[in-house]
Protein backbone atom coordinates (compact mmCIF):
# COMPACT_ATOMS: atom_id res chain seq x y z
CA UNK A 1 88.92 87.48 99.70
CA UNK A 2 85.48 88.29 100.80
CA UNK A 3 83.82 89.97 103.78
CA UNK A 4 83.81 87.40 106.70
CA UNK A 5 82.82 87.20 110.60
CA UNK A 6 85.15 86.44 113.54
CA UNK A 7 84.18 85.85 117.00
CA UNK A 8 86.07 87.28 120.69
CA UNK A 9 85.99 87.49 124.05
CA UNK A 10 85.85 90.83 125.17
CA UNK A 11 84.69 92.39 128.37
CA UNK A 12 82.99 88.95 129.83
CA UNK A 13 81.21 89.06 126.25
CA UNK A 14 81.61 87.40 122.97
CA UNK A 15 81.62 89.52 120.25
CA UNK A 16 81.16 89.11 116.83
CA UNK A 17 82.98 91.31 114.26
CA UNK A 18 82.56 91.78 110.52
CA UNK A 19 86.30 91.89 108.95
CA UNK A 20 86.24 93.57 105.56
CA UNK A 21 89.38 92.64 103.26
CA UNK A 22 91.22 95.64 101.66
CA UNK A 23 93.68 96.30 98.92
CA UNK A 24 96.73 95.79 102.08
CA UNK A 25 94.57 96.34 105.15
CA UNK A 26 91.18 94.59 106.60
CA UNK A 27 88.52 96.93 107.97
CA UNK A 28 86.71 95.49 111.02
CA UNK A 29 83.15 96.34 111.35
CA UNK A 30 81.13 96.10 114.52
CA UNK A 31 77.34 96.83 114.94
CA UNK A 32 77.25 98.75 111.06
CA UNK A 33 79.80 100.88 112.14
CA UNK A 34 83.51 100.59 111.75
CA UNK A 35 85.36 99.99 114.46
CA UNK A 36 88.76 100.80 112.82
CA UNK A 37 90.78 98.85 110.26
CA UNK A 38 94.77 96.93 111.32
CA UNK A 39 97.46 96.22 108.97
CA UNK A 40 100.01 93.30 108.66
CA UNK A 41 103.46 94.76 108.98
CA UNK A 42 105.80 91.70 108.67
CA UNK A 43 105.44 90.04 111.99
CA UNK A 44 103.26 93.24 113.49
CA UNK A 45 99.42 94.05 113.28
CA UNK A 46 98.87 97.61 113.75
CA UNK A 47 96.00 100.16 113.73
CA UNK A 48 95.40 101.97 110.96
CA UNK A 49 94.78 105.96 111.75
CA UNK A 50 91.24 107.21 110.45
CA UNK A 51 92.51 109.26 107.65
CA UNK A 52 94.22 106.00 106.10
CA UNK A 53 90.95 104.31 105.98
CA UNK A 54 88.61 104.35 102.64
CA UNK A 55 85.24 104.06 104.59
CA UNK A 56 83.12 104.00 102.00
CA UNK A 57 79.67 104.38 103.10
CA UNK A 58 79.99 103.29 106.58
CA UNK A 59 79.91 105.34 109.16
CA UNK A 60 82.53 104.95 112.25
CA UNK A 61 81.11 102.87 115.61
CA UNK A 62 80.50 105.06 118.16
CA UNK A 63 80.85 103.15 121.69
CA UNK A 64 79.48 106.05 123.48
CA UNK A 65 76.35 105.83 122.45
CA UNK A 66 73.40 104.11 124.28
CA UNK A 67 73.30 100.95 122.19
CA UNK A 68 72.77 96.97 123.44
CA UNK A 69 75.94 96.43 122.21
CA UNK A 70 78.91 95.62 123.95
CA UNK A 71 81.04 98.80 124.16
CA UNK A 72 84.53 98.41 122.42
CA UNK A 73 87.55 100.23 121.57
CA UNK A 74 90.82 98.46 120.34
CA UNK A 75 93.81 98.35 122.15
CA UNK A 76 96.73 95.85 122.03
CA UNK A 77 95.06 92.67 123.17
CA UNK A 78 92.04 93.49 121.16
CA UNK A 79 93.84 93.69 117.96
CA UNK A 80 96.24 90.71 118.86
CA UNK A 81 92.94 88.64 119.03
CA UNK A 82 91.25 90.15 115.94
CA UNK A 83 94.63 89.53 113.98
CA UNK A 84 94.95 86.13 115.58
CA UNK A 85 91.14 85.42 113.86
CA UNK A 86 92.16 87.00 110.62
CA UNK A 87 95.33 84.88 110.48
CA UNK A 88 93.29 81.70 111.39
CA UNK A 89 90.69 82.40 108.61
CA UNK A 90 93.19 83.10 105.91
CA UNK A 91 95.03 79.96 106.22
């Protein structure tokens, strides 16, 4: 599968995300920067921790920095709705 975009609500905002297919986990990119990477786990979605993820050349999204972009961190409903795109796209 290739590298594809999703789009959520977030904050009053809607954001568009970059989700980057792995070997067993997809990488979600936000601004350049990666914003972390989630896992399917039978019926569960959860975060991956940064030393699991093969960045590449990316660089990590910093949402303390003074940027235009709508600040983000995941959390629950954040990843529910990413994984609810992902799951939408692959079908």
């Amino acid at each position: 599968m290739t590298a594809f975009n999703i789009r959520f609500e977030h904050a009053g905002n809607t954001v568009t995300l970059t989700i980057i297919p792995k070997d067993d986990y997809y990488l979600i990119v936000y601004f350049g920067g990666i914003l972390g990477a989630i896992r399917n786990r039978d019926t569960d979605w959860v975060i991956l921790k940064k030393e699991d993820i093969n960045h590449g050349e990316l660089s990590y999204y910093d949402h303390t920095t003074e940027s235009a972009a709508t600040k983000i961190t995941l959390g629950t409903a954040e990843i529910n709705q990413i994984a609810g795109e992902i799951e939408n796209h692959s079908h």
